[in-house]
C-alpha atoms as a PDB file:
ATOM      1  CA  UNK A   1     103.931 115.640  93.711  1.00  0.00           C
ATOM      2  CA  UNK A   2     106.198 116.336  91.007  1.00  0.00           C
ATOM      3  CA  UNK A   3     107.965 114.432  88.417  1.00  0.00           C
ATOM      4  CA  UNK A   4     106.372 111.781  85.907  1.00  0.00           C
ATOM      5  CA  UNK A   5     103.552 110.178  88.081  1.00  0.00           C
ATOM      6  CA  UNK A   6     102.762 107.112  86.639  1.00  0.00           C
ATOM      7  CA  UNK A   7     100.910 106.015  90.294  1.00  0.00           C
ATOM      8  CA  UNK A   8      97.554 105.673  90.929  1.00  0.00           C
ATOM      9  CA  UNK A   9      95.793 107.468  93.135  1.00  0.00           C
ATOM     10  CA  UNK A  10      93.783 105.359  95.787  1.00  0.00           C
ATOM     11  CA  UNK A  11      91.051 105.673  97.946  1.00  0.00           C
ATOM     12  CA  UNK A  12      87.933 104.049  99.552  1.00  0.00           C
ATOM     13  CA  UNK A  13      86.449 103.631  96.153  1.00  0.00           C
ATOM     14  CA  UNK A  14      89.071 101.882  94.413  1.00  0.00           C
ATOM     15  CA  UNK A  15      91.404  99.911  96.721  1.00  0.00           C
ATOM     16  CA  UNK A  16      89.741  96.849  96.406  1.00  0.00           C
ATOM     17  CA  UNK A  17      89.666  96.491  92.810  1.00  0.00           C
ATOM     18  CA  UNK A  18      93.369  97.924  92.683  1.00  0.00           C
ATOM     19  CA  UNK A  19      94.964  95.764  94.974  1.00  0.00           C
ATOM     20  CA  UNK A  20      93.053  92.793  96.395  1.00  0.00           C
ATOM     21  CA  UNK A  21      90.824  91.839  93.548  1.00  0.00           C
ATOM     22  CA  UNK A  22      94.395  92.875  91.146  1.00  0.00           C
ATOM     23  CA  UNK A  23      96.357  90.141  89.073  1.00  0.00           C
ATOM     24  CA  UNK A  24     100.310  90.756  89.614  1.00  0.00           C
ATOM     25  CA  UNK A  25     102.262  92.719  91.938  1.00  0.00           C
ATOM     26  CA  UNK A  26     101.184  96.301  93.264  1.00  0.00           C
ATOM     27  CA  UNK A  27     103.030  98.590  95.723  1.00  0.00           C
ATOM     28  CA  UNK A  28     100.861 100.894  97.922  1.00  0.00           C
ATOM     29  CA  UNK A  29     102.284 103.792  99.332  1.00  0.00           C
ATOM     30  CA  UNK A  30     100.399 105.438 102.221  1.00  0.00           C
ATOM     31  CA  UNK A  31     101.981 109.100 102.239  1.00  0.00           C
ATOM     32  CA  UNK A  32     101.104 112.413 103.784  1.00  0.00           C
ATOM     33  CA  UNK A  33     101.883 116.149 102.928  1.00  0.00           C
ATOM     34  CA  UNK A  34     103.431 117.098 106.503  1.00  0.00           C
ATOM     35  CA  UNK A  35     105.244 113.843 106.819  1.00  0.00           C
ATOM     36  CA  UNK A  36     108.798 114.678 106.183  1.00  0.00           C
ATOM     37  CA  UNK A  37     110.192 110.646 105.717  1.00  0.00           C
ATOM     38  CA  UNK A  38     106.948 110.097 103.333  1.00  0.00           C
ATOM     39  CA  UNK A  39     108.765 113.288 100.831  1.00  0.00           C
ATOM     40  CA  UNK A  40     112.205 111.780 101.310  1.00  0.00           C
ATOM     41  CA  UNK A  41     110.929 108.152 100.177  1.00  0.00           C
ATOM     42  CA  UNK A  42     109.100 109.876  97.102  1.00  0.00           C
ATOM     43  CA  UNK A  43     112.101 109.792  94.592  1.00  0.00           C
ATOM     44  CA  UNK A  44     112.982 106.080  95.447  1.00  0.00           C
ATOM     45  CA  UNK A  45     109.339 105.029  94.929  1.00  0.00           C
ATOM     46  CA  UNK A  46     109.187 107.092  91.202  1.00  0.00           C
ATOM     47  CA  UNK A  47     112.725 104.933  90.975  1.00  0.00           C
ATOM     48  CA  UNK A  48     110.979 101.690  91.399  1.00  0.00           C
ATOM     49  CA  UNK A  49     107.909 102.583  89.553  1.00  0.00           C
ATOM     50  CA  UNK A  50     110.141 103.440  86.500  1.00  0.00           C
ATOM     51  CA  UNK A  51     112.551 100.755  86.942  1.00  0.00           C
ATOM     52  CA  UNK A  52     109.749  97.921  87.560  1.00  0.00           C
ATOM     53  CA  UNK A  53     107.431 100.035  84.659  1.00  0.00           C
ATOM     54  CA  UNK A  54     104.961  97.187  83.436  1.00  0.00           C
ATOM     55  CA  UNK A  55     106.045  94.414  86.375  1.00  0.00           C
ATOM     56  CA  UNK A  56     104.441  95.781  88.909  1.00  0.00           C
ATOM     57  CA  UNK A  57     101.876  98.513  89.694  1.00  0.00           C
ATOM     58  CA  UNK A  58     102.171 102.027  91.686  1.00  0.00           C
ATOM     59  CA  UNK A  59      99.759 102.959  93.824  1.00  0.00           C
ATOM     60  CA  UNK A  60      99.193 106.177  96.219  1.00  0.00           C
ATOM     61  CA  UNK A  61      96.839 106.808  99.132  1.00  0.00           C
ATOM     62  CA  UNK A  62      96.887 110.316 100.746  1.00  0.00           C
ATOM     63  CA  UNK A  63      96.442 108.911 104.272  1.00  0.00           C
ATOM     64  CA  UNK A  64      95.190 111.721 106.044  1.00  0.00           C
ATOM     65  CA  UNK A  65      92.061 112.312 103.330  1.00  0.00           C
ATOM     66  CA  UNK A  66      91.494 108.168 103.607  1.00  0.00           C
ATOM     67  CA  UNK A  67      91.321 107.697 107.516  1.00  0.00           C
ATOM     68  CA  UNK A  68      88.724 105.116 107.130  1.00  0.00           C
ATOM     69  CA  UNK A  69      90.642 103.526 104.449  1.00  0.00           C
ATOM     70  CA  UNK A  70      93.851 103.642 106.654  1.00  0.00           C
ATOM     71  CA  UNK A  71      91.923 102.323 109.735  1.00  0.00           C
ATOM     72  CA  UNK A  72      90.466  99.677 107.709  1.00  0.00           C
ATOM     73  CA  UNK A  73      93.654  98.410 106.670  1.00  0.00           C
ATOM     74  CA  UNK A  74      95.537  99.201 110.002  1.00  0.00           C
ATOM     75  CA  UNK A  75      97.921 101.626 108.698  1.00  0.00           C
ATOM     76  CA  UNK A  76      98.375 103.270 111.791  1.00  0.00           C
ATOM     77  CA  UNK A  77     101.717 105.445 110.771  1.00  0.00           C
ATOM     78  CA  UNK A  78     102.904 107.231 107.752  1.00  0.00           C
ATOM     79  CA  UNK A  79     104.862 106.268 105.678  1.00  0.00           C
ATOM     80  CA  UNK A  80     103.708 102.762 105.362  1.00  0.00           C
ATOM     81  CA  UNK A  81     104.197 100.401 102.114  1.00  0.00           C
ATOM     82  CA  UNK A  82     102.108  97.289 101.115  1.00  0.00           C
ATOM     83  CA  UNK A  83     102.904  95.262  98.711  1.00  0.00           C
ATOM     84  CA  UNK A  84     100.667  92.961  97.322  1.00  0.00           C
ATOM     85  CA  UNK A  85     101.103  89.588  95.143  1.00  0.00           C
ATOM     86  CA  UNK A  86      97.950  88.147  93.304  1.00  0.00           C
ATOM     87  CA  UNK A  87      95.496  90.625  95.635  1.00  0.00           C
ATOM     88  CA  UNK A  88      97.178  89.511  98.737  1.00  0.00           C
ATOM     89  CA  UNK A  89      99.469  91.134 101.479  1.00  0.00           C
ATOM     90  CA  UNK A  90     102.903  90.124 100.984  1.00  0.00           C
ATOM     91  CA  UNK A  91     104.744  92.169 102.812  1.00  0.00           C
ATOM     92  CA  UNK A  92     104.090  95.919 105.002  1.00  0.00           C
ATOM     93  CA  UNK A  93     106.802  98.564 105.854  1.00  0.00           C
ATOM     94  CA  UNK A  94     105.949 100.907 108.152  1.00  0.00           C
ATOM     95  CA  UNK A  95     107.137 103.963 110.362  1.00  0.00           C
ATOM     96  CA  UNK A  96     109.659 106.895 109.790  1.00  0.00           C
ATOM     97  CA  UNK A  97     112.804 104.306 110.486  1.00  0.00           C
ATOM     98  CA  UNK A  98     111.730 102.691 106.852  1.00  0.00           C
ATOM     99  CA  UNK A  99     114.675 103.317 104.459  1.00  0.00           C
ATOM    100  CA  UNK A 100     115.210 103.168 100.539  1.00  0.00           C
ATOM    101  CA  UNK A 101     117.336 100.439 101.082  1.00  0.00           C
ATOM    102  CA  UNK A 102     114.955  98.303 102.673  1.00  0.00           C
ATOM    103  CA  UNK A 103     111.889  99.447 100.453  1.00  0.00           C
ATOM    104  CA  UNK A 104     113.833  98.364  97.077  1.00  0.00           C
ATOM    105  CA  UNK A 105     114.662  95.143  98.364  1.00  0.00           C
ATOM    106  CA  UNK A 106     111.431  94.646  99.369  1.00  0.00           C
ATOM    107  CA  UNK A 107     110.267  95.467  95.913  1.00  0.00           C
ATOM    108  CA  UNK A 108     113.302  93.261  94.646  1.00  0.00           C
ATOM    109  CA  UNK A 109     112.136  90.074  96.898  1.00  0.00           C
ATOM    110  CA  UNK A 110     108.793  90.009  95.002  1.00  0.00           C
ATOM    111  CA  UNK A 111     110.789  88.910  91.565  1.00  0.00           C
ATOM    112  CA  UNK A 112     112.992  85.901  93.204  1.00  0.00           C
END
């Protein structure tokens, strides 16, 4: 990935503690290197991370190297955003129809 990546990289080892057991507001991104809508998404997700910088937190998880993870967490399609409030789900994107549009005022909602 290019650019200023301020995200954190997730996995099996650290989801937990970096989204359910978190204090605040974190947006997950579940992304993959073939999946063409998961590249186009990337700038407006390094938008929000820089526009939202110390409000809420960034985090990545390369899908296809956490299947468990994915399965787990029934992300069954790429890309797919979770955003979490206080360590719980408040609201999932998912599929190659999601647009920037939608995914910023998703982001926006959590801040009403």
């Amino acid at each position: 990935m290019e650019g200023n990546r301020l995200a954190t990289e997730l996995n099996r080892d650290n989801y937990d503690s970096e989204t359910l057991q978190a204090k605040g507001r974190v947006l997950v991104d579940f992304w993959g290197e073939q999946c063409a809508p998961c590249k186009a998404l990337l700038p407006t997700v390094e938008g929000l991370e820089n526009d939202y910088a110390g409000k809420i937190k960034v985090g990545k998880v390369d899908a296809p190297k956490n299947r468990m993870l994915c399965a787990r967490l029934r992300v069954f399609g790429l890309p797919t955003f979770i955003l979490y409030q206080d360590g719980v789900e408040n609201k999932r994107l998912s599929g190659e129809k999601v647009t920037a549009k939608e995914l910023k005022a998703a982001v926006e909602a959590m801040f009403v």
